[in-house]
Structure formats: structure tokens, C-alpha cells
N, C-alpha and C. Protein backbone atom coordinates (compact mmCIF):
# COMPACT_ATOMS: atom_id res chain seq x y z
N UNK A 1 -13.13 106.52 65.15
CA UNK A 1 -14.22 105.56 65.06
C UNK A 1 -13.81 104.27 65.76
N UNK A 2 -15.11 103.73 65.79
CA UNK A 2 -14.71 102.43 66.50
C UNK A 2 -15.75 101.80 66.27
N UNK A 3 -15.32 99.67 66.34
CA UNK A 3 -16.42 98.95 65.67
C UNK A 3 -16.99 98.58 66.60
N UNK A 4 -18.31 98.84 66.07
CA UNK A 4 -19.46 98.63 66.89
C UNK A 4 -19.70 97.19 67.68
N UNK A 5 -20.18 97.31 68.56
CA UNK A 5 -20.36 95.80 69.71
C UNK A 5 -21.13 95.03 68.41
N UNK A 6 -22.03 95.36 67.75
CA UNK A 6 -22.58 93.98 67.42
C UNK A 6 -21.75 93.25 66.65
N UNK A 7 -21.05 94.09 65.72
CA UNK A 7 -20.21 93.53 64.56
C UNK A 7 -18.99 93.17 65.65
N UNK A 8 -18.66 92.90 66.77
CA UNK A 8 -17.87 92.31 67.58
C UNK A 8 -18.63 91.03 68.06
N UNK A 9 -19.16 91.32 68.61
CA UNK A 9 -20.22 89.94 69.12
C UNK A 9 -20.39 88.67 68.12
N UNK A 10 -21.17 89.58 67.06
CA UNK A 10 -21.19 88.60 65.11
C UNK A 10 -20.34 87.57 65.04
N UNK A 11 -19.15 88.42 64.97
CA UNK A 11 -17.90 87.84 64.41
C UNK A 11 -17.13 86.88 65.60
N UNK A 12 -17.17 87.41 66.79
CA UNK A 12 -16.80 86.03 67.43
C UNK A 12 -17.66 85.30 67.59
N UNK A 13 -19.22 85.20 67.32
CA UNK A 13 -20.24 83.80 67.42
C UNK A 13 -19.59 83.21 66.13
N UNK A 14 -19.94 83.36 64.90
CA UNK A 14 -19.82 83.42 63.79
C UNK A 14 -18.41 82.79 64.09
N UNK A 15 -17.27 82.98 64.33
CA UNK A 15 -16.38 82.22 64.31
C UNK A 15 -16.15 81.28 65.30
N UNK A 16 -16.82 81.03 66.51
CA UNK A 16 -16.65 79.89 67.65
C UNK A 16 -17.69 78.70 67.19
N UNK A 17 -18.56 79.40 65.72
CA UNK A 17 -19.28 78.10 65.33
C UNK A 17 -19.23 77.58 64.45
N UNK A 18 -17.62 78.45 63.83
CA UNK A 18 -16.70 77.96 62.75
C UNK A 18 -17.85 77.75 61.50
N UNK A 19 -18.55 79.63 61.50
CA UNK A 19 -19.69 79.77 60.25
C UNK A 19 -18.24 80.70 59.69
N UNK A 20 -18.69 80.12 57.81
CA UNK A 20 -17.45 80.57 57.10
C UNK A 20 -17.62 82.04 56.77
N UNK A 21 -18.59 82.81 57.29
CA UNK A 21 -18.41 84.36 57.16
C UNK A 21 -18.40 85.08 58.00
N UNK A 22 -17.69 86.42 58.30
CA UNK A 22 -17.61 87.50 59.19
C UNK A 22 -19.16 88.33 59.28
N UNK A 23 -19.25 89.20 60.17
CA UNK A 23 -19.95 89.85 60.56
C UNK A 23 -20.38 91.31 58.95
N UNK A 24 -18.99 91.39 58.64
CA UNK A 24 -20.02 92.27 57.01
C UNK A 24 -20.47 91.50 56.11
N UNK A 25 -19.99 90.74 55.95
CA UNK A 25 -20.65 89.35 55.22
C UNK A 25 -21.59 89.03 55.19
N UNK A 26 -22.12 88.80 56.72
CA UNK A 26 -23.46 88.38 56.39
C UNK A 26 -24.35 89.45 56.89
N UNK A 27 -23.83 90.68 57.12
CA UNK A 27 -24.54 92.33 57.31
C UNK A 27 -24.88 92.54 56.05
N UNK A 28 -24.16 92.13 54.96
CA UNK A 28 -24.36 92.16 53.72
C UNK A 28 -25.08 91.60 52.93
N UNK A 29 -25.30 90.35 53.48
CA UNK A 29 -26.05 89.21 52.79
C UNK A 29 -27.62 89.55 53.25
N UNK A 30 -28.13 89.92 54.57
CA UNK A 30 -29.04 90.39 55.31
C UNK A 30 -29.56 91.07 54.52
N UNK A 31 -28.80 92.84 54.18
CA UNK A 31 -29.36 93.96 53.62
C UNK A 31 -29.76 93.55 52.33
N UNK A 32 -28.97 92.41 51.51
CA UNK A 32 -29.39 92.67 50.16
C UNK A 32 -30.50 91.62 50.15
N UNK A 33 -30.78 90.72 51.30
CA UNK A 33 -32.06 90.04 50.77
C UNK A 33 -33.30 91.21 51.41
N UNK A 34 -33.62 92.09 52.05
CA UNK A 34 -34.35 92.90 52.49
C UNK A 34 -34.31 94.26 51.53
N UNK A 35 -33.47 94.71 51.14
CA UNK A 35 -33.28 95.75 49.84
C UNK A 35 -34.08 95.09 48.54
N UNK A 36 -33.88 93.71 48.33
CA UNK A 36 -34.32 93.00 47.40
C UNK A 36 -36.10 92.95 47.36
N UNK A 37 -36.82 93.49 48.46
CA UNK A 37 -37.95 93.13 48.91
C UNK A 37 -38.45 92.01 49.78
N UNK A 38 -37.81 91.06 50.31
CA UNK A 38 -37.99 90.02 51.03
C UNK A 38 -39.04 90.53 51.66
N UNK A 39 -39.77 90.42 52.32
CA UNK A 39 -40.79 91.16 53.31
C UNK A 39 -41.49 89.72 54.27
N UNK A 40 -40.83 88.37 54.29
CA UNK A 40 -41.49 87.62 55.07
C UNK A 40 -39.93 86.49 55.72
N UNK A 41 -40.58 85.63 55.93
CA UNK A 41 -40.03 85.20 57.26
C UNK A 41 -39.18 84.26 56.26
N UNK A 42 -39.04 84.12 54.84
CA UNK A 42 -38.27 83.11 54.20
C UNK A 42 -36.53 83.67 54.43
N UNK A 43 -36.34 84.95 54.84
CA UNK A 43 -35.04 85.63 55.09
C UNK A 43 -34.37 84.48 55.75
N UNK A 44 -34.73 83.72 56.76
CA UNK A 44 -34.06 83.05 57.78
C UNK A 44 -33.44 81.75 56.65
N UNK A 45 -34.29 80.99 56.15
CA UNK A 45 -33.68 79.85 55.49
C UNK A 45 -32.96 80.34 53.93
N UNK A 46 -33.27 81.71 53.34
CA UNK A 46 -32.16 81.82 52.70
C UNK A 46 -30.66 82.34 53.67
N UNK A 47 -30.92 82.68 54.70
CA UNK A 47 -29.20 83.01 55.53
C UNK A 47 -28.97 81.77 55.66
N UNK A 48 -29.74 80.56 56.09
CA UNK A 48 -29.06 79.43 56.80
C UNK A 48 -28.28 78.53 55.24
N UNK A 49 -29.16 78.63 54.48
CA UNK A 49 -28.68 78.10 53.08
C UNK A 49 -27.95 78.53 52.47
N UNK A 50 -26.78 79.97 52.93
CA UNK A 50 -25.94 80.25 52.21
C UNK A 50 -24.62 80.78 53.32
N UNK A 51 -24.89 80.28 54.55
CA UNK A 51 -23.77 80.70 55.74
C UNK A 51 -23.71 79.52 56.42
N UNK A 52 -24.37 78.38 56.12
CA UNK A 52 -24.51 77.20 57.03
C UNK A 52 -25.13 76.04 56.75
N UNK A 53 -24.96 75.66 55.32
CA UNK A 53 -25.29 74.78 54.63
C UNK A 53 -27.01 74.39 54.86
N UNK A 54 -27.33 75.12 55.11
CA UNK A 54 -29.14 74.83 54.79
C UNK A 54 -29.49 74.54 56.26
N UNK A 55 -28.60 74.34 57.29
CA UNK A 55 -28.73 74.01 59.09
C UNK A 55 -29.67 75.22 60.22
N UNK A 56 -30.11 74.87 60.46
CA UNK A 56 -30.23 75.98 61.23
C UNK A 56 -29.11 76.39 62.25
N UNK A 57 -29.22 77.72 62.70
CA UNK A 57 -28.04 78.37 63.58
C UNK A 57 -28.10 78.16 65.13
N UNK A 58 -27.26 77.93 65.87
CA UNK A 58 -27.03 77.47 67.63
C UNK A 58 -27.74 78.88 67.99
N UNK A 59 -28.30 78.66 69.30
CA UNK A 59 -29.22 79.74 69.87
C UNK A 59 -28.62 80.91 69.21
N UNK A 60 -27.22 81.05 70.28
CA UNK A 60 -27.14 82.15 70.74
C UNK A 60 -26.74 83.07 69.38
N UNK A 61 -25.96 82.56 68.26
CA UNK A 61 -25.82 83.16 66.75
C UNK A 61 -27.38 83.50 66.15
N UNK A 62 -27.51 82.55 66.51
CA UNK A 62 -29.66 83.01 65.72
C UNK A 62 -29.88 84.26 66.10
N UNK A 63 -30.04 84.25 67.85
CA UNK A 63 -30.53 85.67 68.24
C UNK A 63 -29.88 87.06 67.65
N UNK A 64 -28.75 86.63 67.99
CA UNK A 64 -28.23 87.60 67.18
C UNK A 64 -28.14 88.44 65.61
N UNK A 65 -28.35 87.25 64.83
CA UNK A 65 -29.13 87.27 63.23
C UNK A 65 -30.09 88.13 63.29
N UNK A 66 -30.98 87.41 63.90
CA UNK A 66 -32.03 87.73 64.31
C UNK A 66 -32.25 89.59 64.88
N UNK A 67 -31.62 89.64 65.55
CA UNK A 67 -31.52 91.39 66.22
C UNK A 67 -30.93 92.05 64.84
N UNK A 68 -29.64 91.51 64.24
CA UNK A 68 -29.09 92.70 63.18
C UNK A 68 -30.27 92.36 61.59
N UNK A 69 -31.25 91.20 61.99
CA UNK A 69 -32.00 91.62 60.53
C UNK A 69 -33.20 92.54 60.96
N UNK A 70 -33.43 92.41 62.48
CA UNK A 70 -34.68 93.69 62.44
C UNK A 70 -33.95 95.35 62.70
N UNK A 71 -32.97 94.87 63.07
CA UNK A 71 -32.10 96.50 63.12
C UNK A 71 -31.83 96.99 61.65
N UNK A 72 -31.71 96.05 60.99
CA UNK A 72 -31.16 96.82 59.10
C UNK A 72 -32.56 96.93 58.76
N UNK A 73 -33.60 95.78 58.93
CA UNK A 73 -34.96 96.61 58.07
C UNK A 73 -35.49 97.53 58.87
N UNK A 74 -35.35 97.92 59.70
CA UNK A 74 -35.60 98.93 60.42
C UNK A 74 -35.07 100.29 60.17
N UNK A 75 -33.92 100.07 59.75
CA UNK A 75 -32.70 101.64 59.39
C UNK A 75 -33.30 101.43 58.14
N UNK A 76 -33.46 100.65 56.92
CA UNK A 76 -33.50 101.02 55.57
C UNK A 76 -34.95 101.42 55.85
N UNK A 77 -35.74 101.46 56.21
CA UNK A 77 -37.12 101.54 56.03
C UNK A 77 -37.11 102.63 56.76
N UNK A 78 -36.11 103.67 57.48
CA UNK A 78 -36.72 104.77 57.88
C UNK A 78 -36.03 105.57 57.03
N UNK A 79 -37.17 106.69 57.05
CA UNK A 79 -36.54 107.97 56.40
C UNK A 79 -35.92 109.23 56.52
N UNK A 80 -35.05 108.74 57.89
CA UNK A 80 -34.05 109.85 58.33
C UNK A 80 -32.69 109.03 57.59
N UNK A 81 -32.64 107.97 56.82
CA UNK A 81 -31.27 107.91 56.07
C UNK A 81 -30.45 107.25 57.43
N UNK A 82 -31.10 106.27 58.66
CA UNK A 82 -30.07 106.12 59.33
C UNK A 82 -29.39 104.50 59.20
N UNK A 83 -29.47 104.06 57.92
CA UNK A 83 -28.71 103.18 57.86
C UNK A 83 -26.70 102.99 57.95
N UNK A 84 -26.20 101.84 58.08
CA UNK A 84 -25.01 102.14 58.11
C UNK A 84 -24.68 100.93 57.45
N UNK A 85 -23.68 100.33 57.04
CA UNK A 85 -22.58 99.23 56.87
C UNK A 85 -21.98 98.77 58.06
N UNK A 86 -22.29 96.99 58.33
CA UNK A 86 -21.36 96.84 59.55
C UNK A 86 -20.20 96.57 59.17
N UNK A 87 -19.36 97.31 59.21
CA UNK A 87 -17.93 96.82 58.63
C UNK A 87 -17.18 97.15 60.11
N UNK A 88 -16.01 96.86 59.78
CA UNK A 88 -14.81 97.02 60.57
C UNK A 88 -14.26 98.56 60.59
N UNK A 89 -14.54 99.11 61.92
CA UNK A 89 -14.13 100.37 61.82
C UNK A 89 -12.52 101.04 62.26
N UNK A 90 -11.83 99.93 62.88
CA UNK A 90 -10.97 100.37 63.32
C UNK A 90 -9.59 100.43 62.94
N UNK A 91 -9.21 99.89 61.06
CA UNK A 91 -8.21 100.06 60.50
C UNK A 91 -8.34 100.00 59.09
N UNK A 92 -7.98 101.11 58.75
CA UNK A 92 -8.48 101.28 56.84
C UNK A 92 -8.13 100.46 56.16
N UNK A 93 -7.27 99.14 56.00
CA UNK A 93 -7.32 98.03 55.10
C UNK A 93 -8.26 96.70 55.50
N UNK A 94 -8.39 96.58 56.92
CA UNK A 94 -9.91 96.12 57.51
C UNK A 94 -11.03 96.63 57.03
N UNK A 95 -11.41 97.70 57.03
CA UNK A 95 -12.45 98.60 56.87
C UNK A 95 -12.57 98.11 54.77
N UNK A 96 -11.38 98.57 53.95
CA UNK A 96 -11.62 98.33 52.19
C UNK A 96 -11.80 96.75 52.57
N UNK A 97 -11.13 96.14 53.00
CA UNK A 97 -11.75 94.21 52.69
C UNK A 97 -12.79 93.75 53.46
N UNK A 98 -13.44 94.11 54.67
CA UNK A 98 -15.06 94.57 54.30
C UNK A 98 -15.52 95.12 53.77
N UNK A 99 -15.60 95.89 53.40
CA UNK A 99 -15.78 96.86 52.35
C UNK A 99 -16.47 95.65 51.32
N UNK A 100 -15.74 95.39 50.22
CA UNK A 100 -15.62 94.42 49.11
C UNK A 100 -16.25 92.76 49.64
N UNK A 101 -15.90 92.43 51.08
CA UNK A 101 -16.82 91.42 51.21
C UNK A 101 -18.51 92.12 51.48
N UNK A 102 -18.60 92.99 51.96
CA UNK A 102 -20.37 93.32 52.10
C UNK A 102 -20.79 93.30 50.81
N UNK A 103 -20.18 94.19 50.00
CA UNK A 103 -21.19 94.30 49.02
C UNK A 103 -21.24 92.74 47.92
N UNK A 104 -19.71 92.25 48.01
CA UNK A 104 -20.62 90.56 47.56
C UNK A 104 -21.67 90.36 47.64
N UNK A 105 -21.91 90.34 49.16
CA UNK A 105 -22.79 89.49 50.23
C UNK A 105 -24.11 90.13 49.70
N UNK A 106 -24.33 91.58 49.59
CA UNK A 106 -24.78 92.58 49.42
C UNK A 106 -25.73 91.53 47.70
N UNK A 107 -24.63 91.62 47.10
CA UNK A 107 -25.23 91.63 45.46
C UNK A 107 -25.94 90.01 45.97
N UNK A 108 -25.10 89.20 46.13
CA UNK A 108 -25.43 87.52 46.21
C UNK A 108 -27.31 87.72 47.39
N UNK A 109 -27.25 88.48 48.39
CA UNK A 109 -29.00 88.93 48.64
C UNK A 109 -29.62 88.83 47.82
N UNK A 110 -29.11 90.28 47.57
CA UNK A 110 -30.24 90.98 46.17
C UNK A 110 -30.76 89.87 45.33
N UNK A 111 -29.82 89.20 44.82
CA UNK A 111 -29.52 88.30 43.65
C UNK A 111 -30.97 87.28 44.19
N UNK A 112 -31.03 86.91 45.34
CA UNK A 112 -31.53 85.72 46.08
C UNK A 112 -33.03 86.17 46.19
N UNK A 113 -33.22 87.53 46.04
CA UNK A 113 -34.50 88.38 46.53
C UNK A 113 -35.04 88.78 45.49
N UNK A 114 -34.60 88.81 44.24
CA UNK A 114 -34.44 89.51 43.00
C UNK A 114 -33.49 88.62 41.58
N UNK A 115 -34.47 87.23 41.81
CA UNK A 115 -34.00 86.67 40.66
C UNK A 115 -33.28 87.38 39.33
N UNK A 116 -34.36 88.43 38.53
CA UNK A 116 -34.30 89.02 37.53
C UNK A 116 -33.47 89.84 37.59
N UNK A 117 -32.50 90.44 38.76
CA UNK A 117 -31.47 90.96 38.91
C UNK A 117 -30.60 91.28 37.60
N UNK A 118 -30.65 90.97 36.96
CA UNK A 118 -29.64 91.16 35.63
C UNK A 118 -30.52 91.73 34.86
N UNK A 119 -31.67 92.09 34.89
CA UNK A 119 -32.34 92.31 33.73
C UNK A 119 -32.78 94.32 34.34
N UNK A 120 -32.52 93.95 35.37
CA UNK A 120 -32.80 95.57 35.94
C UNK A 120 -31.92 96.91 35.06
N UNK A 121 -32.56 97.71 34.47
CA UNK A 121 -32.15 99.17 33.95
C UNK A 121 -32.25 100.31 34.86
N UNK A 122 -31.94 100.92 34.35
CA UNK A 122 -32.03 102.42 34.53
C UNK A 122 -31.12 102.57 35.70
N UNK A 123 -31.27 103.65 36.60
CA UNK A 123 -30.37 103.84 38.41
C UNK A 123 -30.27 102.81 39.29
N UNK A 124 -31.37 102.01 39.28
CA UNK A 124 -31.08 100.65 40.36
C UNK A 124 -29.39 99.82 39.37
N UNK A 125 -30.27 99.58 38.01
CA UNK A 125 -29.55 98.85 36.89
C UNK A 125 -28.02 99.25 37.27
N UNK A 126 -27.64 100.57 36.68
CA UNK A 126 -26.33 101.15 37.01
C UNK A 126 -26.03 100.96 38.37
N UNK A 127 -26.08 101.41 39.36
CA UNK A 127 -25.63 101.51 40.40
C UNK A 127 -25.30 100.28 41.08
N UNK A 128 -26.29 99.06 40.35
CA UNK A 128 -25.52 97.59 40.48
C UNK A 128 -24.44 97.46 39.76
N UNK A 129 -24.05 97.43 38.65
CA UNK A 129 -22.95 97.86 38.19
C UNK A 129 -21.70 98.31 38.65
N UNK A 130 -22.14 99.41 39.06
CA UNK A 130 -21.45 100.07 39.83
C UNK A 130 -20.59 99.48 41.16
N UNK A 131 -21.53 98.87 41.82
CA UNK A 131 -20.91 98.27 42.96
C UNK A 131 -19.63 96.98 42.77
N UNK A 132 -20.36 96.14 41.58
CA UNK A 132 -19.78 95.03 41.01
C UNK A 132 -18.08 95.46 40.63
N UNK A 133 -18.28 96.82 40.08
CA UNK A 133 -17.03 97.39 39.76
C UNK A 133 -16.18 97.83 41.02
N UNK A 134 -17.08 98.16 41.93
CA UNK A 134 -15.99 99.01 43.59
C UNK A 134 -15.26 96.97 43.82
N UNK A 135 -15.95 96.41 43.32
CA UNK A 135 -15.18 94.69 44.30
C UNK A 135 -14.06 94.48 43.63
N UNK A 136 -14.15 95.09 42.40
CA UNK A 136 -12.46 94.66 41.43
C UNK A 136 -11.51 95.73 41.91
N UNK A 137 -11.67 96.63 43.15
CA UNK A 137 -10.59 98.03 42.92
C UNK A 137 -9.68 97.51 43.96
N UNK A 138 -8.64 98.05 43.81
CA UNK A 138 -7.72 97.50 44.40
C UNK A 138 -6.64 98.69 45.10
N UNK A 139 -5.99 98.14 45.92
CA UNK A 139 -4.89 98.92 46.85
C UNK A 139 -3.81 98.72 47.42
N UNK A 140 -2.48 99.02 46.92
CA UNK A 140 -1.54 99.10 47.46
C UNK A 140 -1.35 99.51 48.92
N UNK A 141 -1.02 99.13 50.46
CA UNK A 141 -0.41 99.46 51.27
C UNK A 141 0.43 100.49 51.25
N UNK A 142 1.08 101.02 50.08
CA UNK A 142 1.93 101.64 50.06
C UNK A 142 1.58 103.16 49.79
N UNK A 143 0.03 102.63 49.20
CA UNK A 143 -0.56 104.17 48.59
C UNK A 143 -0.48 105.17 49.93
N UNK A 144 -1.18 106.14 49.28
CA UNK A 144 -1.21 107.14 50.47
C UNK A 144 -2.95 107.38 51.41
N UNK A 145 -2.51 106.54 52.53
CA UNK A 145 -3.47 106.15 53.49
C UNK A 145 -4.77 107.62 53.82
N UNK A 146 -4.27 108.75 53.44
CA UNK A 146 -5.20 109.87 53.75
C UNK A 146 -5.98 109.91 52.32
N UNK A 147 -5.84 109.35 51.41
CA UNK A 147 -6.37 109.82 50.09
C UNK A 147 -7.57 108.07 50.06
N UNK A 148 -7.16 106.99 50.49
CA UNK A 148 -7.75 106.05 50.49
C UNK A 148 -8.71 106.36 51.17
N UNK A 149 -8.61 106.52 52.45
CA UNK A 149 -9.33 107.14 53.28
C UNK A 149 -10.64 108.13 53.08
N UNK A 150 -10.56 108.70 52.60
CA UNK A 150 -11.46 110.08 52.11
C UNK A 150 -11.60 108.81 50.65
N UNK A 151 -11.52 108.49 49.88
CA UNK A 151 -11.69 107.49 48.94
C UNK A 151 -12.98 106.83 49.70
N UNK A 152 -12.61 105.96 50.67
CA UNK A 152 -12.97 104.88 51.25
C UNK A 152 -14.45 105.71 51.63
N UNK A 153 -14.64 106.84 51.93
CA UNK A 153 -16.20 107.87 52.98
C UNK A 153 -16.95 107.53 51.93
N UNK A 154 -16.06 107.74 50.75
CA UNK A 154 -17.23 108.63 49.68
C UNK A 154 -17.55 107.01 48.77
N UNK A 155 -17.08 106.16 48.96
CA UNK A 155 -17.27 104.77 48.22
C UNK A 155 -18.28 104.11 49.28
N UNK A 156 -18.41 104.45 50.66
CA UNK A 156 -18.94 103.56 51.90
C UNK A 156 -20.09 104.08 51.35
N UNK A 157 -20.13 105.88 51.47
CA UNK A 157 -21.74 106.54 50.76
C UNK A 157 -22.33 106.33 50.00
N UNK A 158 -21.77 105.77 49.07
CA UNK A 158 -22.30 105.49 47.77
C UNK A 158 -23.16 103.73 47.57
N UNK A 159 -22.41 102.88 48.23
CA UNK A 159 -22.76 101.85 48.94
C UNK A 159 -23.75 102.57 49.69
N UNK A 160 -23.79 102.62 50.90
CA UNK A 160 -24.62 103.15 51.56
C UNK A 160 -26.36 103.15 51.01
N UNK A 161 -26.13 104.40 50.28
CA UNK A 161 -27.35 105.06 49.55
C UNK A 161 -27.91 104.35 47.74
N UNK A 162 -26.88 102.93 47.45
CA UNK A 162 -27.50 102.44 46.81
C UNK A 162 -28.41 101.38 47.72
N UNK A 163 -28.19 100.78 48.65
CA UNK A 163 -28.53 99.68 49.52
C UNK A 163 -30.00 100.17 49.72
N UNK A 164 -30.22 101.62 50.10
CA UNK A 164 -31.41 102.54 50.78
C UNK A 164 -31.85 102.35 49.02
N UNK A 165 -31.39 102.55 48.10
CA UNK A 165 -32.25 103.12 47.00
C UNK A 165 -32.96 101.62 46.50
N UNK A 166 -32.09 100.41 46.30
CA UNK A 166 -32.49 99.47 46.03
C UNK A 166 -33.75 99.05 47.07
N UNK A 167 -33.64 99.37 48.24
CA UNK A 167 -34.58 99.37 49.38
C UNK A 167 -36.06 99.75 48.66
N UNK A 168 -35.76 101.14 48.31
CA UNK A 168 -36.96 101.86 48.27
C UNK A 168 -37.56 101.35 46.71
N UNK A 169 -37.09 101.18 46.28
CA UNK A 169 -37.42 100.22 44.77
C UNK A 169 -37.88 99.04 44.13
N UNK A 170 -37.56 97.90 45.30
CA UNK A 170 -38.17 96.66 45.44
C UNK A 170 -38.71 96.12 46.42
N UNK A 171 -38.97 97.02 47.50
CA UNK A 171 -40.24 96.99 48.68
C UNK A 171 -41.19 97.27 48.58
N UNK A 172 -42.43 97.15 48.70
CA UNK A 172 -43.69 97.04 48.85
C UNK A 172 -43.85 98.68 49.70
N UNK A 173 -44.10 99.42 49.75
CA UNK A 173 -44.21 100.19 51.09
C UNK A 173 -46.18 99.83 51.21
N UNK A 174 -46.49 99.77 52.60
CA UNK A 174 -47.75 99.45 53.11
C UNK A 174 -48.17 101.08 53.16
N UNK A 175 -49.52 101.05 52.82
CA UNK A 175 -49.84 102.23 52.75
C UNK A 175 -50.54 103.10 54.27
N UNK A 176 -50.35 103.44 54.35
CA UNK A 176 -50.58 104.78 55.82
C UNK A 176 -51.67 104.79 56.69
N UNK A 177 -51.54 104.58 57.49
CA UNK A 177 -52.72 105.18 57.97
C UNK A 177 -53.42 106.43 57.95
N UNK A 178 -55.02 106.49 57.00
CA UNK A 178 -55.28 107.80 57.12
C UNK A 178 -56.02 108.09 58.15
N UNK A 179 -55.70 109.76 58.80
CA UNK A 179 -56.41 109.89 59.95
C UNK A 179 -57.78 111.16 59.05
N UNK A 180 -58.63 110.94 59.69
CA UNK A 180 -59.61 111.81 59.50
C UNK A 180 -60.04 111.95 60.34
């Protein structure tokens, strides 16, 4: 594997404009205000109010915001499942500490999109939970890198397919066009 150009691009705007988060960070922060239901244009001043003190962003970082928030509501909202995590793909202790920063970013969305967030039950309920618990796990260097690894697929999936489920749970879906 290898990390994708945008989450390269992100992360050096994001750091030449000395904004205090990386590229899963605020991939994270993105998905969980759009998983949360966001469905209008207030997305922009909650990113600027929590990556950049309430400022708006220099062109060329905007555009870019801008491209990875219509690319994630775009993947969660389709139903071939082609969403992903922008994390760091190219070294498994890079890869677990994004990991643990997205889904922060991830919950602190939600949280932003979904005041009542704490009061949620049932599978959304748990599976928040759940995530809250993957940010406390921890890893030795020393462990054994093939078992983290295969660890790491099945924890990204699970992430993954809560992000899509929370999606499908506090979005609006617009109803269809019928043809007759």
C-alpha cells in the first residue's frame, strides 16, 4: 500500500500553514460532522472553528477541504461501501496513531453534528463506545508486527463500517425519483 496523494498534499498544506492537525485528523473531523447528518454548508465554519481558531483557511488549503469533504460525502452516501479512512498507509505504527487520531476527530464531528450524542442507544450507541475504547489500546513496538497488522485490517473495518452506519442513521436520505 501506499498513501494516497491527497492525504500527502493535506498534510503538507496543513503544515506550511502551521494548522495544528494532520490530514486523518481532519479526514476525521470531516466524516464525523457529515456521518452526524450535517447536510448544509455550516460544515465549513464548524472545520474552521476547530482546526483554525474560527479563521477562515488560505486558498489553496480551503480547496482542498473543500475536494476531501465532497469526496467523503460522496463515498459514505454511496452504496457500493466505497468509503475509506485517510490515514497513513505506509508504516504500521503511522498507520495505529492515525488510526486513534481519526477517530477522535471522528467522535469530536459527530459530537458537533449530534449534540445528543451521549444519549444515543442501541448499535449506533455501542459502536460509539466501541470506538472510544479502540483510542485507549495500546502497542508495544516490540509486539509482533504481523499480528498488529491483521489487528490493525479488522479494527480499520470496523471503523470503517461504523462511520457508513452512523452515516446511514443520522442523514436525511432525499427520496427518489419515481419514474413512471
Amino acid at each position: 500500500m501506499s498513501t494516497s496523494p491527497l492525504y500527502i498534499s493535506l498534510n503538507a498544506e496543513l503544515k506550511s500553514q502551521t494548522i495544528g492537525v494532520n490530514a486523518a485528523e481532519l479526514h476525521g473531523l470531516i466524516t464525523g460532522i457529515i456521518a452526524g447528518g450535517n447536510n448544509d454548508e455550516s460544515w465549513r465554519v464548524l472545520t474552521c472553528d476547530m482546526i483554525n481558531d474560527g479563521n477562515a483557511l488560505p486558498e489553496k488549503l480551503s480547496t482542498l477541504v473543500n475536494q476531501l469533504h465532497t469526496q467523503t460525502k460522496q463515498q459514505l452516501g454511496d452504496d457500493n461501501f466505497e468509503f475509506r479512512l485517510l490515514i497513513n498507509d505506509d508504516e504500521l505504527f503511522s498507520q495505529i496513531n492515525d488510526l486513534v487520531d481519526w477517530i477522535n476527530h471522528f467522535l469530536l464531528g459527530l459530537g458537533l453534528a449530534q449534540p445528543q450524542l451521549a444519549k444515543v442507544k442501541g448499535d449506533i450507541g455501542e459502536a460509539i463506545y466501541d470506538l472510544r475504547q479502540i483510542t485507549q489500546l495500546g502497542y508495544d513496538e516490540e509486539d509482533d508486527q504481523e499480528e498488529l497488522a491483521v489487528a490493525l485490517e479488522e479494527i480499520l473495518e470496523y471503523v470503517r463500517m461504523t462511520a457508513i452506519l452512523c452515516h446511514d442513521e443520522f442523514t436525511e436520505r432525499q427520496p427518489s425519483a419515481t419514474i413512471h
